[in-house]
PDB file of N, CA and C in Angstrom:
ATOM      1  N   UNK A   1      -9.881 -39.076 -37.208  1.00  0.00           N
ATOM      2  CA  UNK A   1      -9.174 -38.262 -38.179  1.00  0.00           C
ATOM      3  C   UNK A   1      -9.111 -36.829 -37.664  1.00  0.00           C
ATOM      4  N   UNK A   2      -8.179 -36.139 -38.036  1.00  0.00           N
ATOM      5  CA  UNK A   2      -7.954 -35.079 -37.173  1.00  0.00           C
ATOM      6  C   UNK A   2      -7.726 -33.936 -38.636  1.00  0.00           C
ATOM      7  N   UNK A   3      -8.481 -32.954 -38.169  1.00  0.00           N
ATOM      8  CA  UNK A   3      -8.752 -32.078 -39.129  1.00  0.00           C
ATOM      9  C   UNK A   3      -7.477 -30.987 -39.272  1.00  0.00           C
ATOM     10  N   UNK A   4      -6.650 -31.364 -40.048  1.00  0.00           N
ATOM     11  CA  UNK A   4      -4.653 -30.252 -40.367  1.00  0.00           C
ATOM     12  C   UNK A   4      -4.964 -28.606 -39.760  1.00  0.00           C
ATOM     13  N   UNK A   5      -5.873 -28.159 -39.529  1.00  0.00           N
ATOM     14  CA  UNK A   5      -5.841 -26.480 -40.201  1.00  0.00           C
ATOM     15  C   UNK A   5      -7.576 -26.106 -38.892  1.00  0.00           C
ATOM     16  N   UNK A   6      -6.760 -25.495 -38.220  1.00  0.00           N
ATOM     17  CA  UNK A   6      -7.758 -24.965 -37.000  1.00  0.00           C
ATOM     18  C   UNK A   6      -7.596 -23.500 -37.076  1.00  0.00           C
ATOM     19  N   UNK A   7      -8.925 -23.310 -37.193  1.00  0.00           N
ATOM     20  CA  UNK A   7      -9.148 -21.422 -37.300  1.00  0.00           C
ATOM     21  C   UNK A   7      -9.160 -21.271 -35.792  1.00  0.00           C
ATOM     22  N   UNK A   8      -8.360 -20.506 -35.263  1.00  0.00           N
ATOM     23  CA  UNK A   8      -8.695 -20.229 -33.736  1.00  0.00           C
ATOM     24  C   UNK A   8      -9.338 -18.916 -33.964  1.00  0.00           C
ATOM     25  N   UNK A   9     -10.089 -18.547 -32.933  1.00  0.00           N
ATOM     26  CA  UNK A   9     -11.002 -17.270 -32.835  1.00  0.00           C
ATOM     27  C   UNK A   9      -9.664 -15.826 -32.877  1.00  0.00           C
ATOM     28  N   UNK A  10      -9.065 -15.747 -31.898  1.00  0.00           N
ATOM     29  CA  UNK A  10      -8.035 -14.730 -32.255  1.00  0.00           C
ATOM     30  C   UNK A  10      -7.549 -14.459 -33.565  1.00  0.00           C
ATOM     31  N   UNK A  11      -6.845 -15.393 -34.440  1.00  0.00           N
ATOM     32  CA  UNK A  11      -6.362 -15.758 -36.091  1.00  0.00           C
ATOM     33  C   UNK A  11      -7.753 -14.814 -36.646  1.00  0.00           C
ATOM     34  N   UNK A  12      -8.929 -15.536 -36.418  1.00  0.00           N
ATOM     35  CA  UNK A  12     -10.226 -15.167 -37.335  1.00  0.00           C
ATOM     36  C   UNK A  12      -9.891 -13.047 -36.987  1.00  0.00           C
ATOM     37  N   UNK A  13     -10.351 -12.713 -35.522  1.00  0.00           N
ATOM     38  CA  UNK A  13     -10.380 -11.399 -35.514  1.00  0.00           C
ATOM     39  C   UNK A  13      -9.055 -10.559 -35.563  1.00  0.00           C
ATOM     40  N   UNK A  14      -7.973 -10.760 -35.903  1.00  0.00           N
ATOM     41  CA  UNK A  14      -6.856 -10.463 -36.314  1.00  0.00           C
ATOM     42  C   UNK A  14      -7.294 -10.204 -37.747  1.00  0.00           C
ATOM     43  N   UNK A  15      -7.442 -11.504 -38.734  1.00  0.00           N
ATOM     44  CA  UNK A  15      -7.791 -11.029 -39.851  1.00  0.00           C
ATOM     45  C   UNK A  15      -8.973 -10.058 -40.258  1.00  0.00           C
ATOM     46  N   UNK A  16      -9.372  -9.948 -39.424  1.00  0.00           N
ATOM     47  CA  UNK A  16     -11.039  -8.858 -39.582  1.00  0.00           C
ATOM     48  C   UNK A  16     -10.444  -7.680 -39.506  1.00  0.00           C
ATOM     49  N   UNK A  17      -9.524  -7.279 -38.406  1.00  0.00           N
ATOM     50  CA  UNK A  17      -9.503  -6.117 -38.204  1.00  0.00           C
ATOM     51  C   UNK A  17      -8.138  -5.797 -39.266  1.00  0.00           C
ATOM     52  N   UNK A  18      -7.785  -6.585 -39.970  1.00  0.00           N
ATOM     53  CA  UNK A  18      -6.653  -6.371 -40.942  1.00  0.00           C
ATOM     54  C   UNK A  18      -7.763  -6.177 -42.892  1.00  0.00           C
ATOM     55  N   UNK A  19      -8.548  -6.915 -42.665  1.00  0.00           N
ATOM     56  CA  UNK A  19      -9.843  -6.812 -43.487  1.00  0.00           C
ATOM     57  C   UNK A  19     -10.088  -5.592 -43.778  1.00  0.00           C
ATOM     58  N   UNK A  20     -10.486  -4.972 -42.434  1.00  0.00           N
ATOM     59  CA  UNK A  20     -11.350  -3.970 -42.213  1.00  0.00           C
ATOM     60  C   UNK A  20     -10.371  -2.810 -42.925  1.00  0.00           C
ATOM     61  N   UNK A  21      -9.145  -2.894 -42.510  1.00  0.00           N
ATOM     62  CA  UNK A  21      -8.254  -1.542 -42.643  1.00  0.00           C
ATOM     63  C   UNK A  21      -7.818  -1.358 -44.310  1.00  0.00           C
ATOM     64  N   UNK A  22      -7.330  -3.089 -44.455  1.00  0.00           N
ATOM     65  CA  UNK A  22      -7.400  -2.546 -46.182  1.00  0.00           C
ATOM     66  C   UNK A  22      -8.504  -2.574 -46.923  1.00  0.00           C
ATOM     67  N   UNK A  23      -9.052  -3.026 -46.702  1.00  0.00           N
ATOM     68  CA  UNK A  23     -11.168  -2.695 -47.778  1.00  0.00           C
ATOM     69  C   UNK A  23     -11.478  -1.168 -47.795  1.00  0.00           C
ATOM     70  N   UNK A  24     -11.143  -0.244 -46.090  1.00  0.00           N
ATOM     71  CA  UNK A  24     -11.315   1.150 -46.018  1.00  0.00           C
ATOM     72  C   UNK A  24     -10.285   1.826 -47.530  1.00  0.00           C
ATOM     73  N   UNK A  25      -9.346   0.810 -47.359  1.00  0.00           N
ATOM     74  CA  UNK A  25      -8.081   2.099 -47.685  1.00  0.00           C
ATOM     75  C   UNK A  25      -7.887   1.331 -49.403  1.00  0.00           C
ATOM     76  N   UNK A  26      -8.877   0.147 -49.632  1.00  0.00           N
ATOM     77  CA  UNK A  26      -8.917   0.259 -51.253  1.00  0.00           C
ATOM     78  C   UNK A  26     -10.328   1.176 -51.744  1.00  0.00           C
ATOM     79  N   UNK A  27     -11.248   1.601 -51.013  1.00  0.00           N
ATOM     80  CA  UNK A  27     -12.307   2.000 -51.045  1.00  0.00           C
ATOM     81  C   UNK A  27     -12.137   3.350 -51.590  1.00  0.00           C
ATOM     82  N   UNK A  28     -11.371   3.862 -51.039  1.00  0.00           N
ATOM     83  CA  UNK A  28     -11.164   5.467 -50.784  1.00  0.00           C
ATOM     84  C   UNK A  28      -9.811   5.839 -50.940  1.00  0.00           C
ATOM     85  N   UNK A  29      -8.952   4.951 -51.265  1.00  0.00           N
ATOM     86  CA  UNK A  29      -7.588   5.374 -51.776  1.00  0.00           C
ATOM     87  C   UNK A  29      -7.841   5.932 -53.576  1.00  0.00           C
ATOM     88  N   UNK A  30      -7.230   6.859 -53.900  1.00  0.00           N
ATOM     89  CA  UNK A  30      -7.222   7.435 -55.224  1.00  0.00           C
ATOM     90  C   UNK A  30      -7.614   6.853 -56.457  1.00  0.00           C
ATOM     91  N   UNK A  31      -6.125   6.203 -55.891  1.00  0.00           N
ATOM     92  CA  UNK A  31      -5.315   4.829 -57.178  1.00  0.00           C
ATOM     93  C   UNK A  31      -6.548   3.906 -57.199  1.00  0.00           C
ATOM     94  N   UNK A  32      -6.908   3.236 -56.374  1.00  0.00           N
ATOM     95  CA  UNK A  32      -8.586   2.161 -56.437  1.00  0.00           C
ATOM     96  C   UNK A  32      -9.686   2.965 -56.494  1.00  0.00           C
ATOM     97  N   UNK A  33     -10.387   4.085 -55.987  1.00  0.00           N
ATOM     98  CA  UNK A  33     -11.336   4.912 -56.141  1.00  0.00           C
ATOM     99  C   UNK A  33     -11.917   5.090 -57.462  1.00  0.00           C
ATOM    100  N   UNK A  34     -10.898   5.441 -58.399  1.00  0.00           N
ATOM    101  CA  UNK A  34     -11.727   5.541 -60.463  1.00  0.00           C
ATOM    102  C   UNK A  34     -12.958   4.212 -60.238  1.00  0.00           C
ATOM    103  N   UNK A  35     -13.415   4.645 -60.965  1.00  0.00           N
ATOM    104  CA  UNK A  35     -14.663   3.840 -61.326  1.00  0.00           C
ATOM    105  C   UNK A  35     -14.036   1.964 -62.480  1.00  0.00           C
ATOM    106  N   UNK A  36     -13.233   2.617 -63.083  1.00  0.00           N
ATOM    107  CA  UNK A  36     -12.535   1.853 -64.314  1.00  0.00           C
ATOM    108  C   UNK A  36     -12.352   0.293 -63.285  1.00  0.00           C
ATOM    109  N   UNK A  37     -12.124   0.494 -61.973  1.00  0.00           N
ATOM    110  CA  UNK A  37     -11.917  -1.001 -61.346  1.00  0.00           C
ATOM    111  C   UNK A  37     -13.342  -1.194 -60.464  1.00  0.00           C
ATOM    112  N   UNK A  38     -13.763  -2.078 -60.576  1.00  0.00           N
ATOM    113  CA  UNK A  38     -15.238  -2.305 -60.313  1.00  0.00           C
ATOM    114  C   UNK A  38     -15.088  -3.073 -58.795  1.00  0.00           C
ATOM    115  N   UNK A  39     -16.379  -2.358 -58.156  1.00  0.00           N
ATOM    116  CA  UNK A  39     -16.235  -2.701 -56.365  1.00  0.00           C
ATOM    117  C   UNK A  39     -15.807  -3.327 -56.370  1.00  0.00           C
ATOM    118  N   UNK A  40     -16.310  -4.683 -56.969  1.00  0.00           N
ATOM    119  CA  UNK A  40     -16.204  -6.252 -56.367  1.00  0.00           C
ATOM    120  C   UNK A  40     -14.386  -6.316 -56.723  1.00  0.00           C
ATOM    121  N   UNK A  41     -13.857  -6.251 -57.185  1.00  0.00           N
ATOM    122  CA  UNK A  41     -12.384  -6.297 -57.333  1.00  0.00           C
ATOM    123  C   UNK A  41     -11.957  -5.994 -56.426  1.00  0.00           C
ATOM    124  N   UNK A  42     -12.037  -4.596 -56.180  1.00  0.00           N
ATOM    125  CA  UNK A  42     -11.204  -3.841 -54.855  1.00  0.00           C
ATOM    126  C   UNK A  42     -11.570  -4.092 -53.881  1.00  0.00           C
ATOM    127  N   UNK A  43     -12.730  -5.092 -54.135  1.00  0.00           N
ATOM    128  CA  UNK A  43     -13.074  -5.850 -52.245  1.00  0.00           C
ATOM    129  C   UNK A  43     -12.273  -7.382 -52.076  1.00  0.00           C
ATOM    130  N   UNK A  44     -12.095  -7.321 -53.806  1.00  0.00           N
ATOM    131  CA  UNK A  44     -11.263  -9.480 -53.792  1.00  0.00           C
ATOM    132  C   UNK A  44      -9.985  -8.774 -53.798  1.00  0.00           C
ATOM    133  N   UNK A  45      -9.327  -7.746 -53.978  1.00  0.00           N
ATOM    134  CA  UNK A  45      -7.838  -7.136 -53.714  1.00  0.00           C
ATOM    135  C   UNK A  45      -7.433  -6.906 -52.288  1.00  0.00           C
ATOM    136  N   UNK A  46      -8.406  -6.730 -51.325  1.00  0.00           N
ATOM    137  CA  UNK A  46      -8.322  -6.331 -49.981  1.00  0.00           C
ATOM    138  C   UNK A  46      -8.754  -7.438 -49.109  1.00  0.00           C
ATOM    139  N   UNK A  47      -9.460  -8.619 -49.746  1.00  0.00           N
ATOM    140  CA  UNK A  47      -9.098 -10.004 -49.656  1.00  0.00           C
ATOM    141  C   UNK A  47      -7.966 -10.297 -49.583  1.00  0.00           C
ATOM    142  N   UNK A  48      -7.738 -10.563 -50.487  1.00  0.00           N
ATOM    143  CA  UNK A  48      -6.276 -11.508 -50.487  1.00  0.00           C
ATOM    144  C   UNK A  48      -5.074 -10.755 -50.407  1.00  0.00           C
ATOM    145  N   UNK A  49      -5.069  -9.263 -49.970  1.00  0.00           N
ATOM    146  CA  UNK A  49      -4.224  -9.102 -49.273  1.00  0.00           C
ATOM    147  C   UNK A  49      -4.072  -9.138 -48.090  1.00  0.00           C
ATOM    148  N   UNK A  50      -4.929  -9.026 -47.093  1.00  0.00           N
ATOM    149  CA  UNK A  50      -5.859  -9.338 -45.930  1.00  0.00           C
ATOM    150  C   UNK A  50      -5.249 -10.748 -45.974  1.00  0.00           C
ATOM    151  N   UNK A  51      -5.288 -11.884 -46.708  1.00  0.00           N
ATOM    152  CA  UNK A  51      -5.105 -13.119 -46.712  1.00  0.00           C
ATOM    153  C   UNK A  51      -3.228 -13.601 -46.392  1.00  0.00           C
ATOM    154  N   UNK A  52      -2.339 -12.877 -47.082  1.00  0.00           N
ATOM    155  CA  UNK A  52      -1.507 -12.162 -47.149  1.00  0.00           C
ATOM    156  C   UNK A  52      -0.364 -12.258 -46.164  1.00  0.00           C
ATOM    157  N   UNK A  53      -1.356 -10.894 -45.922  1.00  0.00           N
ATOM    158  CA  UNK A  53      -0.636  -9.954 -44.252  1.00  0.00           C
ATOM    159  C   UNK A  53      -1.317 -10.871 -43.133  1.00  0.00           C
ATOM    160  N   UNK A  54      -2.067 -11.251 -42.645  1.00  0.00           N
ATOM    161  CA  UNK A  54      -2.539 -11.658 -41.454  1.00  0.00           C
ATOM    162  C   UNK A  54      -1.587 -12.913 -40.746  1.00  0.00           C
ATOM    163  N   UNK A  55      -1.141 -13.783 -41.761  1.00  0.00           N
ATOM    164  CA  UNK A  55      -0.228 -14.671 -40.817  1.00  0.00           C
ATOM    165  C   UNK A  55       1.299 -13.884 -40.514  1.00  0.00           C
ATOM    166  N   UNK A  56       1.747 -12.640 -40.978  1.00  0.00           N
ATOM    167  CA  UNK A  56       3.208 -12.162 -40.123  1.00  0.00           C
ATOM    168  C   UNK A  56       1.880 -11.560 -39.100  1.00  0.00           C
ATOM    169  N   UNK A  57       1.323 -11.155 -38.782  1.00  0.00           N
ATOM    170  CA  UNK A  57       0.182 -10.126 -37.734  1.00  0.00           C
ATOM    171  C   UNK A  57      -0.407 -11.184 -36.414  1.00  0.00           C
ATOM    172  N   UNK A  58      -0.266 -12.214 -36.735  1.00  0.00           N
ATOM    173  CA  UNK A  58      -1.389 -13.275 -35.570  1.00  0.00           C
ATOM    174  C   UNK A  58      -0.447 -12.944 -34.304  1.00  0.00           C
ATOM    175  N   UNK A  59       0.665 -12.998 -34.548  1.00  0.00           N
ATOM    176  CA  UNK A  59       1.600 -13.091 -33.098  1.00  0.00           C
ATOM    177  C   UNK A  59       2.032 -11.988 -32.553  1.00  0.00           C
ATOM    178  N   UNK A  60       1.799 -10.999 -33.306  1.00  0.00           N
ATOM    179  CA  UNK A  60       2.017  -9.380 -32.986  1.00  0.00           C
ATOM    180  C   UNK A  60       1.111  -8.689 -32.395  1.00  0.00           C
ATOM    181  N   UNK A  61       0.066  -9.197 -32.472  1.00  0.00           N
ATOM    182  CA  UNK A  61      -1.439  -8.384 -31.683  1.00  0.00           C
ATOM    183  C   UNK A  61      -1.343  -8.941 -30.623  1.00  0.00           C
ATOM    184  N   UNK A  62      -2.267  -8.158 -29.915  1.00  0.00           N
ATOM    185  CA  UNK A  62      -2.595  -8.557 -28.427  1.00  0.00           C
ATOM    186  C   UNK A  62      -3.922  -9.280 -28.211  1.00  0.00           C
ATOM    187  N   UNK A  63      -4.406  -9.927 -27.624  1.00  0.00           N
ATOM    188  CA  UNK A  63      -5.887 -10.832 -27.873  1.00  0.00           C
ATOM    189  C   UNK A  63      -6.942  -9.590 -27.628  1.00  0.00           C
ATOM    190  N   UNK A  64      -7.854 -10.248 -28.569  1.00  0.00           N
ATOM    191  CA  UNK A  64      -9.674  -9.361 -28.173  1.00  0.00           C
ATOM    192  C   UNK A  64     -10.568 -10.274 -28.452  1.00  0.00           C
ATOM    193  N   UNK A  65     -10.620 -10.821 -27.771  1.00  0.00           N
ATOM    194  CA  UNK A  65     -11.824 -11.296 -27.396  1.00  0.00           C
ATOM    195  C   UNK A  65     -13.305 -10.532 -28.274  1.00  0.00           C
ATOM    196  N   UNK A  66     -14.449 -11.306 -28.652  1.00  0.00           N
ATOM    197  CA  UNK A  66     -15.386 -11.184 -29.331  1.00  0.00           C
ATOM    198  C   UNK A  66     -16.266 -10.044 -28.645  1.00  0.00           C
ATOM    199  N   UNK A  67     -16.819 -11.112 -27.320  1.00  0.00           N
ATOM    200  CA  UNK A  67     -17.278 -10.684 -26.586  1.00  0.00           C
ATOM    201  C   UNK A  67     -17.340  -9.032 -26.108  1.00  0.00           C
ATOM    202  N   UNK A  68     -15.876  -8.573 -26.096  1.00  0.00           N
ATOM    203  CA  UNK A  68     -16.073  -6.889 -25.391  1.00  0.00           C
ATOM    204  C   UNK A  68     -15.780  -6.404 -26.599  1.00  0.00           C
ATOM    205  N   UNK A  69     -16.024  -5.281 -26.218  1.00  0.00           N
ATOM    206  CA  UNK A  69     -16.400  -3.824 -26.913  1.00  0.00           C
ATOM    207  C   UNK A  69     -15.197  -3.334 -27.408  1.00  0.00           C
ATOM    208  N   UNK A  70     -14.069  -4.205 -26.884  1.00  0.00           N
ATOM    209  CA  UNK A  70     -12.731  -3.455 -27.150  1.00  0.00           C
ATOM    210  C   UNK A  70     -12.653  -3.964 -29.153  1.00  0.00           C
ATOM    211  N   UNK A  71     -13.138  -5.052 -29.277  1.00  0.00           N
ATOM    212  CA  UNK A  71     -13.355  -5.409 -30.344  1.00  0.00           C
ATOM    213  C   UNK A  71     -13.571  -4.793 -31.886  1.00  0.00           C
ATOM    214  N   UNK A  72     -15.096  -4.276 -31.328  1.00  0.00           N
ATOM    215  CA  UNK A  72     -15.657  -3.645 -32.068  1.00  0.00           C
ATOM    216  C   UNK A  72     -15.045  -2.004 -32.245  1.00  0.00           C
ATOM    217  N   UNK A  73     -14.829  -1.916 -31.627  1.00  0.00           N
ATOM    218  CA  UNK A  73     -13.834  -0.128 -31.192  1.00  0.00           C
ATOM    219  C   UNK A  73     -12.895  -0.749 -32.254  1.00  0.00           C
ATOM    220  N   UNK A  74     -11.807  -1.302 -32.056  1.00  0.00           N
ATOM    221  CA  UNK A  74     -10.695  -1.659 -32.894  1.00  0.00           C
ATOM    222  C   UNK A  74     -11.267  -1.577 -34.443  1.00  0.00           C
ATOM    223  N   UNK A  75     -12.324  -2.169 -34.624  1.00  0.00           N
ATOM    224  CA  UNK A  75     -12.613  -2.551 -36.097  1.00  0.00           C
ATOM    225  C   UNK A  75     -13.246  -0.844 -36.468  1.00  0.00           C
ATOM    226  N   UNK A  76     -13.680  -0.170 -35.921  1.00  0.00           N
ATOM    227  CA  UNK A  76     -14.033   1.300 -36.240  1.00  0.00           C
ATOM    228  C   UNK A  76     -12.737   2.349 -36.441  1.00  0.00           C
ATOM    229  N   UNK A  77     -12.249   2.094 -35.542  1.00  0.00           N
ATOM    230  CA  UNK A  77     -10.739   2.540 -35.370  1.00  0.00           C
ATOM    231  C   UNK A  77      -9.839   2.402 -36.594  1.00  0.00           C
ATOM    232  N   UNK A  78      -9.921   1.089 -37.378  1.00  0.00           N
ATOM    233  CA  UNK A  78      -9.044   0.788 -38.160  1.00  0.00           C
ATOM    234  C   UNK A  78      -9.730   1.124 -39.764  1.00  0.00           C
ATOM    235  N   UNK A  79     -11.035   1.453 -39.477  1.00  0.00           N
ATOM    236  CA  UNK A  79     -11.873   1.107 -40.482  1.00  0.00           C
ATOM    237  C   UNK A  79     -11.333   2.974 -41.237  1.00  0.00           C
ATOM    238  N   UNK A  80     -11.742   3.855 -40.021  1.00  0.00           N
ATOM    239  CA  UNK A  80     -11.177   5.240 -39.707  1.00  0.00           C
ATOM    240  C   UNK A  80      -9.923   6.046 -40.142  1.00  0.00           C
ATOM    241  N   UNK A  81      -8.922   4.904 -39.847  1.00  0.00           N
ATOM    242  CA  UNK A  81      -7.782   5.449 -40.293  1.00  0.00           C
ATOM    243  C   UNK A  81      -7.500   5.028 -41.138  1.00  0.00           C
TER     244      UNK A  81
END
């Protein structure tokens, strides 16, 4: 039996670093910032938009690999801006 739906490692860190950028930017954006919407929301909003956006994004990035550093840079980078 063959399992429909394969997470490839690229797909996975594509969505991380798409994760990363909207969680920063519901965190600290204005409009989500009031207190009136409670963390855990604005972290399941930056979920599933994250969920979203990442399949037009898989074929538009360039690969990174786990392994290097270019990785982790990206996810600071995005976290940043």
């Amino acid at each position: 039996m063959q399992i429909p739906f394969f997470l490839h490692a690229d797909k996975v860190l594509c969505f991380a670093v798409i994760f990363a950028r909207l969680g920063a930017m519901m965190l600290t954006a204005p409009l989500y910032k009031c207190r009136s919407i409670p963390l855990h929301i604005r972290i399941l909003l930056a979920f599933v938009l994250a969920i979203l956006v990442a399949p037009f994004q898989w074929y538009a990035t360039q690969s990174i690999t786990v392994e290097s550093d270019a990785f982790f840079l990206t996810l600071v980078e995005n976290i940043l801006i």
